[in-house]
Protein backbone atom coordinates (compact mmCIF):
# COMPACT_ATOMS: atom_id res chain seq x y z
CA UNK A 1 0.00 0.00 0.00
CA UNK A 2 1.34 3.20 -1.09
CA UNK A 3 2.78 5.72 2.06
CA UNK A 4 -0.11 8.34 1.24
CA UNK A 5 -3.11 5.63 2.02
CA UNK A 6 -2.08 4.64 4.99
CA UNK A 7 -1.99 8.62 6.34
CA UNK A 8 -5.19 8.75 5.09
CA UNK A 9 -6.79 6.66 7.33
CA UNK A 10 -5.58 8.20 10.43
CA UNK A 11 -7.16 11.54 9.47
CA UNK A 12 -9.41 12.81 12.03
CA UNK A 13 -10.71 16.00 9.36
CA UNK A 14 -12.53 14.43 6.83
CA UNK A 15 -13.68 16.98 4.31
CA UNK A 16 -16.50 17.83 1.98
CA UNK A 17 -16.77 18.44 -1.62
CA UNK A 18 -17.80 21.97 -2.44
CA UNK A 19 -20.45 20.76 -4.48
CA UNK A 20 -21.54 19.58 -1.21
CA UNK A 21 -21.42 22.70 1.01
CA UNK A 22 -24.57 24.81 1.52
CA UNK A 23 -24.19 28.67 2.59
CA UNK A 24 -26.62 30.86 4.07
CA UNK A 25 -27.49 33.88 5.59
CA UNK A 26 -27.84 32.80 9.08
CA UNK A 27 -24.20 30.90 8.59
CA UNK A 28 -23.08 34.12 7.96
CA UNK A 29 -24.19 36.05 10.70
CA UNK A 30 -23.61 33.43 13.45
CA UNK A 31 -19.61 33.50 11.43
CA UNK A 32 -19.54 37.44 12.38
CA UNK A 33 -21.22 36.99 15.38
CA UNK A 34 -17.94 34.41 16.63
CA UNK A 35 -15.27 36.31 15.28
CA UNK A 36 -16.48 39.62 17.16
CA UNK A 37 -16.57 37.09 20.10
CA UNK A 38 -13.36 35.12 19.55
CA UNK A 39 -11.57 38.63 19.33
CA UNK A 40 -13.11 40.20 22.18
CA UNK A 41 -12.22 36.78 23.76
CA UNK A 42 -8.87 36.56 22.76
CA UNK A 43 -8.26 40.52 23.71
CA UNK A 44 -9.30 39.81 27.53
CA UNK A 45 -6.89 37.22 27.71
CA UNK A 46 -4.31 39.22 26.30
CA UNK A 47 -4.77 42.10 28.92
CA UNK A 48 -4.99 39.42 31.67
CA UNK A 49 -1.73 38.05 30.78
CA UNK A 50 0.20 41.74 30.51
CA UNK A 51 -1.39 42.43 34.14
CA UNK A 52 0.96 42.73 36.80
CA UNK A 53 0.11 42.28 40.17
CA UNK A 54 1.87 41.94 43.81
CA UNK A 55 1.98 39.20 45.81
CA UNK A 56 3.25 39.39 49.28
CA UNK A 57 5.41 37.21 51.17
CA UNK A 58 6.42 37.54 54.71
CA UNK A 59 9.72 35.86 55.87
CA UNK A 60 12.18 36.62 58.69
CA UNK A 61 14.33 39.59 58.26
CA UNK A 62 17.89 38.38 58.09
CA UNK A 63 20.10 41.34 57.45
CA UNK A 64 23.15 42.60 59.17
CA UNK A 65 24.49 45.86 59.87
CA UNK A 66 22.14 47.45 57.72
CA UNK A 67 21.31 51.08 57.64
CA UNK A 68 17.99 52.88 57.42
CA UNK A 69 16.90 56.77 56.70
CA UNK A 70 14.41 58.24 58.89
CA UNK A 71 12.76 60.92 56.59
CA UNK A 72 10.56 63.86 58.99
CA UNK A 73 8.89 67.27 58.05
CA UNK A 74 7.03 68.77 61.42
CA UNK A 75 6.09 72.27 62.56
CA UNK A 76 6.13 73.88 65.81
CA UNK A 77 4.06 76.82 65.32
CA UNK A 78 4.97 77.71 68.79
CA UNK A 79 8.35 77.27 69.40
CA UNK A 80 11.49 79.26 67.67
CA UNK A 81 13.69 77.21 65.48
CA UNK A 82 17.24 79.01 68.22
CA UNK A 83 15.90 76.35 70.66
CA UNK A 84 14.90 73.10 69.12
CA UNK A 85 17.25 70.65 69.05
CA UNK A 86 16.96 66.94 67.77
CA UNK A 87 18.91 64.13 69.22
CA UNK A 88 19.21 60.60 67.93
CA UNK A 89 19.75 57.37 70.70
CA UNK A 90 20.11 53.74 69.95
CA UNK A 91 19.46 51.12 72.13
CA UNK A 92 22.02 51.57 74.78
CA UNK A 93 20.77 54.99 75.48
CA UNK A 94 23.79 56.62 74.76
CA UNK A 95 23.71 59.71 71.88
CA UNK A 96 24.62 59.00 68.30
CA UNK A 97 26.69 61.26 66.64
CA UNK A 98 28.54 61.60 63.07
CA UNK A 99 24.77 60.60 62.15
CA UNK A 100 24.51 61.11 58.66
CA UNK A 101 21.79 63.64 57.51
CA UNK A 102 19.94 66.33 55.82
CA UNK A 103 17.80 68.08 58.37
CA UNK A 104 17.06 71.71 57.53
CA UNK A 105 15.38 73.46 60.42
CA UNK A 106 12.96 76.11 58.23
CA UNK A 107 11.92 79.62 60.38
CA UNK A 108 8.24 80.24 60.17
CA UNK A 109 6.65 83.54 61.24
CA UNK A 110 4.14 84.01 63.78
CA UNK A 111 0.63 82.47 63.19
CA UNK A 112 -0.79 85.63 63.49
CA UNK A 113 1.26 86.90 60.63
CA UNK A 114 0.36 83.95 58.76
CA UNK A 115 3.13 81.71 59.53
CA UNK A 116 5.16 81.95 55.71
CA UNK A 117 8.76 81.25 55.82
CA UNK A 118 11.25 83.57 56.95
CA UNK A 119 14.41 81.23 56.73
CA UNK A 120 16.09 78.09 55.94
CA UNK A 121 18.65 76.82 57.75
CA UNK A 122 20.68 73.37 57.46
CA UNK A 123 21.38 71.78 60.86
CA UNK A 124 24.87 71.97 61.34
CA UNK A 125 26.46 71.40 65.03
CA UNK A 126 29.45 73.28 63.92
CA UNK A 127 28.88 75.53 61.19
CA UNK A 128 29.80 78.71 62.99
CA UNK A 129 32.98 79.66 62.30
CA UNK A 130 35.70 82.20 63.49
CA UNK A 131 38.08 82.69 60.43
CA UNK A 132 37.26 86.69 61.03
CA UNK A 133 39.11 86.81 64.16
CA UNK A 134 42.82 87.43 64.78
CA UNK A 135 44.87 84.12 64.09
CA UNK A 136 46.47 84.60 67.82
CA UNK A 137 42.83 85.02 69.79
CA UNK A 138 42.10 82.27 72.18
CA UNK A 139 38.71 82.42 73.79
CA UNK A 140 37.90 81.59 77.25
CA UNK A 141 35.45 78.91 78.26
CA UNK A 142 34.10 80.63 81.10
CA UNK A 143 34.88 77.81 84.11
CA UNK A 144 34.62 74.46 81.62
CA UNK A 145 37.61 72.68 79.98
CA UNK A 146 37.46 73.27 75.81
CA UNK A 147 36.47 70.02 74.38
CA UNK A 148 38.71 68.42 71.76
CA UNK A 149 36.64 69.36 69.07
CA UNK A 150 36.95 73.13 69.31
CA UNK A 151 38.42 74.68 66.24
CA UNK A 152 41.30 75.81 68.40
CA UNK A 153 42.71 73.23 70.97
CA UNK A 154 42.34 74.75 74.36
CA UNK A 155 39.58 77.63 73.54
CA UNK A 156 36.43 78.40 72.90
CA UNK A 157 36.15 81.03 70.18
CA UNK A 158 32.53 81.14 69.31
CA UNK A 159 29.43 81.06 71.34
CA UNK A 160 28.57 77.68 69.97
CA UNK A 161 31.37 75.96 70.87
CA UNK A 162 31.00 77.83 74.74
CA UNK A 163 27.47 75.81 75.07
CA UNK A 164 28.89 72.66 74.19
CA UNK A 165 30.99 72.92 76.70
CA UNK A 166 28.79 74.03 79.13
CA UNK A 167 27.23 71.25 78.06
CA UNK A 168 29.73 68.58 78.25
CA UNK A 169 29.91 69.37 82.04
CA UNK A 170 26.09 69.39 82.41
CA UNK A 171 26.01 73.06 83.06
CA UNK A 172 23.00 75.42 82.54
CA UNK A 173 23.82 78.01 79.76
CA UNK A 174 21.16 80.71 79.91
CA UNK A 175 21.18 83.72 76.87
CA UNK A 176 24.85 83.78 77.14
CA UNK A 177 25.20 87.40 79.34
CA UNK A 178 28.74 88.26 80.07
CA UNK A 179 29.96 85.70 77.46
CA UNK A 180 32.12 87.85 74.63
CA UNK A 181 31.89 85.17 72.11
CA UNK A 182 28.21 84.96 72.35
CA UNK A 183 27.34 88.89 72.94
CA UNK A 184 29.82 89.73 69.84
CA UNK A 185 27.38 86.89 67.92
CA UNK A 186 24.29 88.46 69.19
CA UNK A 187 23.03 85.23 70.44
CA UNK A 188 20.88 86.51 73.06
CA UNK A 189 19.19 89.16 70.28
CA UNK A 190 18.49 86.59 68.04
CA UNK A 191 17.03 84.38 70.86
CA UNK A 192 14.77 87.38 71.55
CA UNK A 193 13.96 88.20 67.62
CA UNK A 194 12.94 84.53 67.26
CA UNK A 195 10.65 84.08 70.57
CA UNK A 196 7.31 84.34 68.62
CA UNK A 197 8.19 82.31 65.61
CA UNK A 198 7.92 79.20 64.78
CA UNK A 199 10.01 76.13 63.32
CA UNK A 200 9.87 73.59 60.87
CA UNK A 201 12.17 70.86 60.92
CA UNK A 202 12.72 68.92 57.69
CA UNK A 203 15.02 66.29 56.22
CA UNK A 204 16.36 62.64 56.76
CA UNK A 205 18.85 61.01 59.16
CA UNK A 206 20.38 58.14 58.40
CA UNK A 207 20.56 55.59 61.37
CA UNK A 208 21.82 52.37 62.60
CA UNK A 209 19.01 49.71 62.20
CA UNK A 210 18.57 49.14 65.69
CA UNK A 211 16.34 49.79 68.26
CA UNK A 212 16.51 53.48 68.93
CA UNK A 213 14.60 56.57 69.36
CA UNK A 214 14.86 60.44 68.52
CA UNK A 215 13.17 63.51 69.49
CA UNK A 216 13.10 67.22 69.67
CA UNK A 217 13.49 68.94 72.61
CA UNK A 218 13.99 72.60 73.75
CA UNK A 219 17.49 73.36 74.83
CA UNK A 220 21.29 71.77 74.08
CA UNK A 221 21.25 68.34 75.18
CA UNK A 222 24.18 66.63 77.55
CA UNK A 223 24.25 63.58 80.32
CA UNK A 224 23.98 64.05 83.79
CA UNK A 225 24.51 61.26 85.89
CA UNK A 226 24.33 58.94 82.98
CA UNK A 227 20.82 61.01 82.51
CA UNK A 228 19.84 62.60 78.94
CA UNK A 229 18.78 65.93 79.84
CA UNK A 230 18.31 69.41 77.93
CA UNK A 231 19.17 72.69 79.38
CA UNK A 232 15.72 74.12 79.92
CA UNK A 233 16.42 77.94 80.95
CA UNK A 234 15.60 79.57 78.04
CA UNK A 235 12.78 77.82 77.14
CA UNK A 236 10.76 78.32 80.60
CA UNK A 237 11.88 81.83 80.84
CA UNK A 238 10.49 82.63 78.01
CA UNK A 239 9.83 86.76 78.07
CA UNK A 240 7.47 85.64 74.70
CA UNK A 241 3.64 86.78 74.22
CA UNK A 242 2.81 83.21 73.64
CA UNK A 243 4.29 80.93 75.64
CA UNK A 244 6.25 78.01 73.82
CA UNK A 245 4.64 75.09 74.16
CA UNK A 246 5.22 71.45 71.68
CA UNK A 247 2.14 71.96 69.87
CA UNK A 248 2.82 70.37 66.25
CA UNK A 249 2.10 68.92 63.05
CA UNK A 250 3.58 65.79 61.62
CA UNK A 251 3.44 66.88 57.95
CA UNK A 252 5.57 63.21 56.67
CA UNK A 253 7.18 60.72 59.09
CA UNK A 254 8.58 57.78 57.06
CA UNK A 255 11.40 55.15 57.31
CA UNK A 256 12.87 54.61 54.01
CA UNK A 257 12.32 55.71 50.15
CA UNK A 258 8.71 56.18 49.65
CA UNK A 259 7.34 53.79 46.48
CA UNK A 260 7.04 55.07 43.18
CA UNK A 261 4.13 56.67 42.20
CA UNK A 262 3.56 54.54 38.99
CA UNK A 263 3.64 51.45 41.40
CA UNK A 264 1.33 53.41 44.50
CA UNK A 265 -1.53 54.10 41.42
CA UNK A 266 -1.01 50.54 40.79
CA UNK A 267 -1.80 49.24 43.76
CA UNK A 268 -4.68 51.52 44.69
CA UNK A 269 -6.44 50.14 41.11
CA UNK A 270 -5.79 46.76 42.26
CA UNK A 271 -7.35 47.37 45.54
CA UNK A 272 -3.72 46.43 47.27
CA UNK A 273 -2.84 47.71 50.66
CA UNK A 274 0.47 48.95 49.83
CA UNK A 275 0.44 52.39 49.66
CA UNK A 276 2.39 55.36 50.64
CA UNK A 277 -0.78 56.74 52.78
CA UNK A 278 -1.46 53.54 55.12
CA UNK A 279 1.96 53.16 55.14
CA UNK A 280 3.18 56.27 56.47
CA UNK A 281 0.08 56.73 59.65
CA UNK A 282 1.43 59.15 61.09
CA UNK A 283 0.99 61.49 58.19
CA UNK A 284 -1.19 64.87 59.02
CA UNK A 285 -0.90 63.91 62.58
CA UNK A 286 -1.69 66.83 64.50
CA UNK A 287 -1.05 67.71 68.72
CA UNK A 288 -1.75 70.74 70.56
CA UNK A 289 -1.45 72.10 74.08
CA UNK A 290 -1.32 75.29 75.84
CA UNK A 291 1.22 73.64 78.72
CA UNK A 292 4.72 74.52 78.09
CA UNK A 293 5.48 71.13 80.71
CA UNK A 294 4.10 68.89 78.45
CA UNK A 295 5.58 66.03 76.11
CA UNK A 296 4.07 63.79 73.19
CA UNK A 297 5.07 60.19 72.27
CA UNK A 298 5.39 57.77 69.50
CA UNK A 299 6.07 54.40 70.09
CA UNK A 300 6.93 52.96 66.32
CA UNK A 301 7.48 49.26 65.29
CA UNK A 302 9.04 49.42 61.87
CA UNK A 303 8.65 46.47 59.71
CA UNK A 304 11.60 45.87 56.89
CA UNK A 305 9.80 45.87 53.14
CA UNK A 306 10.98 45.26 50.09
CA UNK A 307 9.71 45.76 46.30
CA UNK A 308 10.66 43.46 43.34
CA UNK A 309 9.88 44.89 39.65
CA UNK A 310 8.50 41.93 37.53
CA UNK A 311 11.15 40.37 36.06
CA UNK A 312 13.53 40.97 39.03
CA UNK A 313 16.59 37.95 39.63
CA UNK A 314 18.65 37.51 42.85
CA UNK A 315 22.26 38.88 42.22
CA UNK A 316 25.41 37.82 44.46
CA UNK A 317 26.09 41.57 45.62
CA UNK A 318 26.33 43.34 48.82
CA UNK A 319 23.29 42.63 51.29
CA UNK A 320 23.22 46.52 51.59
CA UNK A 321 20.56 47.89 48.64
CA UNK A 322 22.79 50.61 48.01
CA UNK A 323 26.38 52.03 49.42
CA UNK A 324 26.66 54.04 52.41
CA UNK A 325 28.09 56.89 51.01
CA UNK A 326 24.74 57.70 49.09
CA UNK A 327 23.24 61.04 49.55
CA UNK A 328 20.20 61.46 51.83
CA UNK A 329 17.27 60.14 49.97
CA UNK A 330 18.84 57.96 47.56
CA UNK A 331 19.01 54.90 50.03
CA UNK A 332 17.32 51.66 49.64
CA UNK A 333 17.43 51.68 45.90
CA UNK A 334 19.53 49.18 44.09
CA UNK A 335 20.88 49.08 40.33
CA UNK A 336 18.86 46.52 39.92
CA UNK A 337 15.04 47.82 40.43
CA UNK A 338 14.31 47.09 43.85
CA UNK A 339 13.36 48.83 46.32
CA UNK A 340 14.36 48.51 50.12
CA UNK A 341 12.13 50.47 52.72
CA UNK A 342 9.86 50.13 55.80
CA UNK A 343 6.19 50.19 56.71
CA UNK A 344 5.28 51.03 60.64
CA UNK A 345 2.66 51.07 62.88
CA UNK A 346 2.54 53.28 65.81
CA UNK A 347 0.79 54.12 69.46
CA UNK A 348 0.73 57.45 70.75
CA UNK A 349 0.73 58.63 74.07
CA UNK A 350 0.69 61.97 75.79
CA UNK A 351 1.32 62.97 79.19
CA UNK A 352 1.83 66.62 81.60
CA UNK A 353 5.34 66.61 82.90
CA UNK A 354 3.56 67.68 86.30
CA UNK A 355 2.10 64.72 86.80
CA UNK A 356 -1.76 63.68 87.56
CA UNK A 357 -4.76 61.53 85.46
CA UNK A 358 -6.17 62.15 82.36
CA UNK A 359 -9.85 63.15 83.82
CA UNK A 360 -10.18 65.44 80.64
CA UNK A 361 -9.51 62.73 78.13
CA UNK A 362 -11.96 60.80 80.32
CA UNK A 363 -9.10 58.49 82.18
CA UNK A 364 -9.64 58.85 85.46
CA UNK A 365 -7.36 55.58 86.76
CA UNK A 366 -4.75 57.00 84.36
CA UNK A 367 -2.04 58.32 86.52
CA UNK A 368 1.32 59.56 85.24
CA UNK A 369 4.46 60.42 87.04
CA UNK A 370 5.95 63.55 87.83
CA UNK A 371 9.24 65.14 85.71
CA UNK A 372 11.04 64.61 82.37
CA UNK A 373 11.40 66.88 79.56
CA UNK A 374 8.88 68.83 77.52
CA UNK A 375 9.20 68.14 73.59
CA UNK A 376 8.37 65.77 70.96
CA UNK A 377 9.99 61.83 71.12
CA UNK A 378 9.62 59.10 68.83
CA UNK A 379 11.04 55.59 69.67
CA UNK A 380 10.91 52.69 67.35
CA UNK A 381 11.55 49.35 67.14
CA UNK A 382 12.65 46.70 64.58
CA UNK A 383 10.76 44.15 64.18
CA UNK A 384 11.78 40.32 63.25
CA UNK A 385 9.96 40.13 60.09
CA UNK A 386 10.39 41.04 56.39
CA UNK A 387 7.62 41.77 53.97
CA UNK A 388 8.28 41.24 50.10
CA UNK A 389 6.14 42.70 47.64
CA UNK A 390 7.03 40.86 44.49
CA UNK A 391 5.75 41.84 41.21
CA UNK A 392 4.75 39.22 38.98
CA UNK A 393 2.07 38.27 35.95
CA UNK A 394 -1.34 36.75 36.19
CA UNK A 395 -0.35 33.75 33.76
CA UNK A 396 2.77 32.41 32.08
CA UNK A 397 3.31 33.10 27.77
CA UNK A 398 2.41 29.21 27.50
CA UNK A 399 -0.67 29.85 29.70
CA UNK A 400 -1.68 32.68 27.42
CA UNK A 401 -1.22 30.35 24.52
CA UNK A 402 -3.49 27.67 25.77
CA UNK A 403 -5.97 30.18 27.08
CA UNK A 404 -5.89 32.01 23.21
CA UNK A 405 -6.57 27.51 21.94
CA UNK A 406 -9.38 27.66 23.96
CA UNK A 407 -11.06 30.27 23.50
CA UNK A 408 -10.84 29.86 19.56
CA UNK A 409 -11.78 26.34 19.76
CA UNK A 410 -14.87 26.83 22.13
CA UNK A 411 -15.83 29.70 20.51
CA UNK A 412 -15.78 27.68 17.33
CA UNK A 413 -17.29 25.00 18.21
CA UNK A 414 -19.99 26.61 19.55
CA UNK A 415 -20.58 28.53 16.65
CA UNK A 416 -21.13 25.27 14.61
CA UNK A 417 -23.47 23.86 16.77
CA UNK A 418 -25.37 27.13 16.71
CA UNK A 419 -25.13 27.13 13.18
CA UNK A 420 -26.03 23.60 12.97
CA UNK A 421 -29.20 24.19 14.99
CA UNK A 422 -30.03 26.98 13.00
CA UNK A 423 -29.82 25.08 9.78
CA UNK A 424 -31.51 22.00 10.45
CA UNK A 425 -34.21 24.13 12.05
CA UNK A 426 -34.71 26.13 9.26
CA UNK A 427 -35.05 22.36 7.10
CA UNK A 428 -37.64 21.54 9.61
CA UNK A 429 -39.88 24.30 9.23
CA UNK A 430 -39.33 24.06 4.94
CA UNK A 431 -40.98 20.66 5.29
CA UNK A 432 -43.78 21.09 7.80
CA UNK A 433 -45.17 23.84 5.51
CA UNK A 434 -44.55 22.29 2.19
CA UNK A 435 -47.48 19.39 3.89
C-alpha cells in the first residue's frame, strides 16, 4: 500500500466536496457573530496576561548591619527654630553622633502673621565659624575645659562651641550674658527676635538599624549622671507673648524611600494595601497644648519591606541595597530595580510633665508620674519580620497560549453547533409547511 493511504486513514478531518457545502445567511451572521466574540475573547486574555500584580510574602528579616533613613517634616508653630534641638539614641541609650543627615530646620513667622517662611537653615552642630578673628585670639570657656573638638585646641572662640561645653559638664547656659563670644554673635538678640516664631524641621537622618529613638526637645542636650537631659532655661523663661509650648504637626514621618508613584496608582487600582498613605500613619498627625510642661510620644514598630519589579533575579552583591556613602534620599534603591524600605505602625501617648490623670480625656485611673522633659519623642523598634512585595504576571506566555486555543476552539465549536441548529431548524420548518 502506497505511504499516502495509509496517512489517510488516520485523518481525524474528513472533508466535503464543495459541491456539497450549503451557505446561508444565518451561517453568515452566526460566522460574524464568533469572530467579534473570539476577538473580544482573545483581547481579555491578552490584557490578563500583561497584568501585573503583587503578591506578598512575609519571611524573617535576616540582614546585618544594615542602615535605614528616617525621613521627617514637622512644625512647631509655637516654638522658635534658636531652641529646638533633635537628638538621635540607639538602644544603649547613649547619643549618636557623626549621624549622617539632611535636616534643615525652616523659620516660620508668627501664626498671626500667617506663619510663611522667613528662613532656611541646614542643621549643622558646627557651622559657625571664626576665620574673622585674629589668628592669635584664644577664647575663654568661662569655668569648663574646651572640648577636643573646638576649632582651636584649648579655647572656645565662638558662642557655639561655649554651650557645648557648658554642656559637656552638664552646666545650665542661659542667653549667654557676660559671654564675649556669644554677645559679639548676638546670640541673646536673636534668641529674643525669634521668641514668637515658629520652626519647621525637615530632612532625613540616616541611622543604625537598631532599636533606637529620637526627638526634639527645647534646649542643648548633655548627660547628667548617665541622665539625657536638655538645658531648659531659656525655654521656661520665656519673656514671649505666647508661651512656647510642643504643639505640632507631623506633615511626613517615614522610614525609608517612599514607592514610586507609577507602582502606588497601581496598587490603589488593584485594591492592594500597599500604599504610601497607610503606610506612612502618622501622616497629618496633628497635637496641641497650651502647657509649656508637656511632652508627646510615638512608640513605632518598623517592619523591613521590600519591592521586586517583575522580572527581578537575585544577584550575588552586597546585602546593603545601596552604598553608604549615598546622599540622603537615595538609600534603599539598588541598580537593579528594587526597592528597600519600611512600613510602621505606631501608638501614641501623651502625658503633663507635672504629673496627675487624664480626667479630661476621660481616664480617670490613668495616673502619670511627675518630671522629664517637655518636647516631641519618637522611639521605634525593629521588628523580626520582612515583607516582600514581588511583582509578577497573572499567567505564564504558554498559559496565554493555551488560554488564546481555547477560547478559539470553544468559541468555534460553539458557533457550529449554533449554526447547525439553526440550519436544520430552518429544514424543519421548509418541510412542515410544504405538507
Amino acid at each position: 500500500m502506497p505511504a499516502k493511504s495509509r496517512f489517510t486513514r488516520l485523518d481525524a478531518f474528513t472533508k466535503t466536496v464543495e459541491d456539497a457545502r450549503v451557505r446561508t445567511t444565518s451561517g453568515g451572521i452566526v460566522t460574524i457573530t464568533s469572530l467579534i466574540i473570539l476577538f473580544y475573547l482573545v483581547w481579555g486574555e491578552w490584557a490578563d496576561y500583561r497584568r501585573v500584580v503583587v503578591h506578598p510574602e512575609l519571611v524573617v528579616d535576616k540582614g546585618r548591619g544594615e542602615k535605614m533613613e528616617i525621613h521627617l517634616n514637622i512644625s512647631f508653630p509655637r516654638m522658635p527654630c534658636e531652641l529646638l534641638t533633635l537628638d538621635v539614641m540607639d538602644v544603649s541609650g547613649e547619643q549618636q553622633v557623626g549621624v549622617m543627615h539632611g535636616v534643615n530646620k525652616v523659620r516660620l513667622a508668627p501664626v498671626s502673621q500667617g506663619g510663611h517662611v522667613i528662613e532656611v537653615k541646614a542643621l549643622d552642630l558646627h557651622e559657625e565659624s571664626a576665620a574673622h578673628l585674629d589668628p592669635s585670639y584664644c577664647g575663654s570657656c568661662y569655668g569648663p575645659p574646651a572640648l577636643p573638638t573646638a576649632s582651636k585646641p584649648g579655647c572656645c572662640n565662638t558662642c557655639e562651641e561655649v554651650r557645648e561645653a557648658y554642656a559637656a559638664v552638664s552646666w545650665a547656659f542661659g542667653r549667654g550674658e557676660g559671654v564675649e563670644q556669644c554677645e559679639r554673635e548676638g546670640y541673646g538678640k536673636r534668641l529674643d527676635e525669634q521668641r514668637n516664631e515658629g520652626c519647621r524641621i525637615e530632612g532625613g537622618i540616616r541611622v543604625n538599624k537598631v532599636v533606637g529613638n529620637f526627638h526634639i526637645a527645647p534646649g542643648r542636650s548633655f548627660s547628667n549622671n548617665n541622665m539625657h537631659v536638655h538645658d531648659l532655661e531659656n525655654y521656661f523663661n520665656s519673656p514671649a507673648e505666647v508661651p512656647h509650648t510642643f504643639t505640632h504637626e507631623i506633615h511626613g514621618l517615614r522610614f525609608g524611600p517612599e514607592l514610586p508613584e507609577r507602582v502606588t496608582r497601581q496598587a490603589i487600582a488593584a485594591g492592594t494595601p500597599w500604599t504610601n498613605h497607610h503606610s506612612n500613619p502618622l501622616d497629618g498627625t496633628a497635637q496641641t497644648t497650651d502647657d509649656a510642661q508637656f511632652n508627646f510620644m510615638y512608640f513605632i514598630k518598623v517592619v523591613s519591606t521590600a519591592y521586586l519589579p517583575l522580572g527581578w533575579e537575585p544577584k550575588l552583591r552586597a546585602r546593603d541595597a545601596t552604598p553608604d556613602p549615598v546622599s540622603i534620599g537615595a538609600y534603599g534603591h539598588a541598580d537593579d530595580g528594587r526597592i528597600e524600605t519600611h512600613q510602621f505602625s505606631v501608638t501614641s501617648h501623651k502625658r503633663s510633665l507635672m504629673g496627675g490623670d487624664d480626667a479630661q480625656d476621660g481616664h480617670k485611673e490613668r495616673l502619670h508620674a511627675r518630671g522629664g522633659i517637655p518636647g516631641v519623642f519618637f522611639s521605634y523598634d525593629i521588628s523580626p519580620m520582612k515583607v516582600i512585595n514581588r511583582e509578577a504576571r497573572t499567567k505564564s506566555f504558554t498559559g496565554f497560549l493555551t488560554g488564546v486555543a481555547a477560547v478559539i476552539g470553544g468559541t468555534l465549536t460553539v458557533a457550529a453547533a449554533v449554526d447547525r441548529g439553526l440550519y436544520e431548524g430552518s429544514i424543519r420548518v421548509k418541510k412542515l409547511h410544504q405538507r
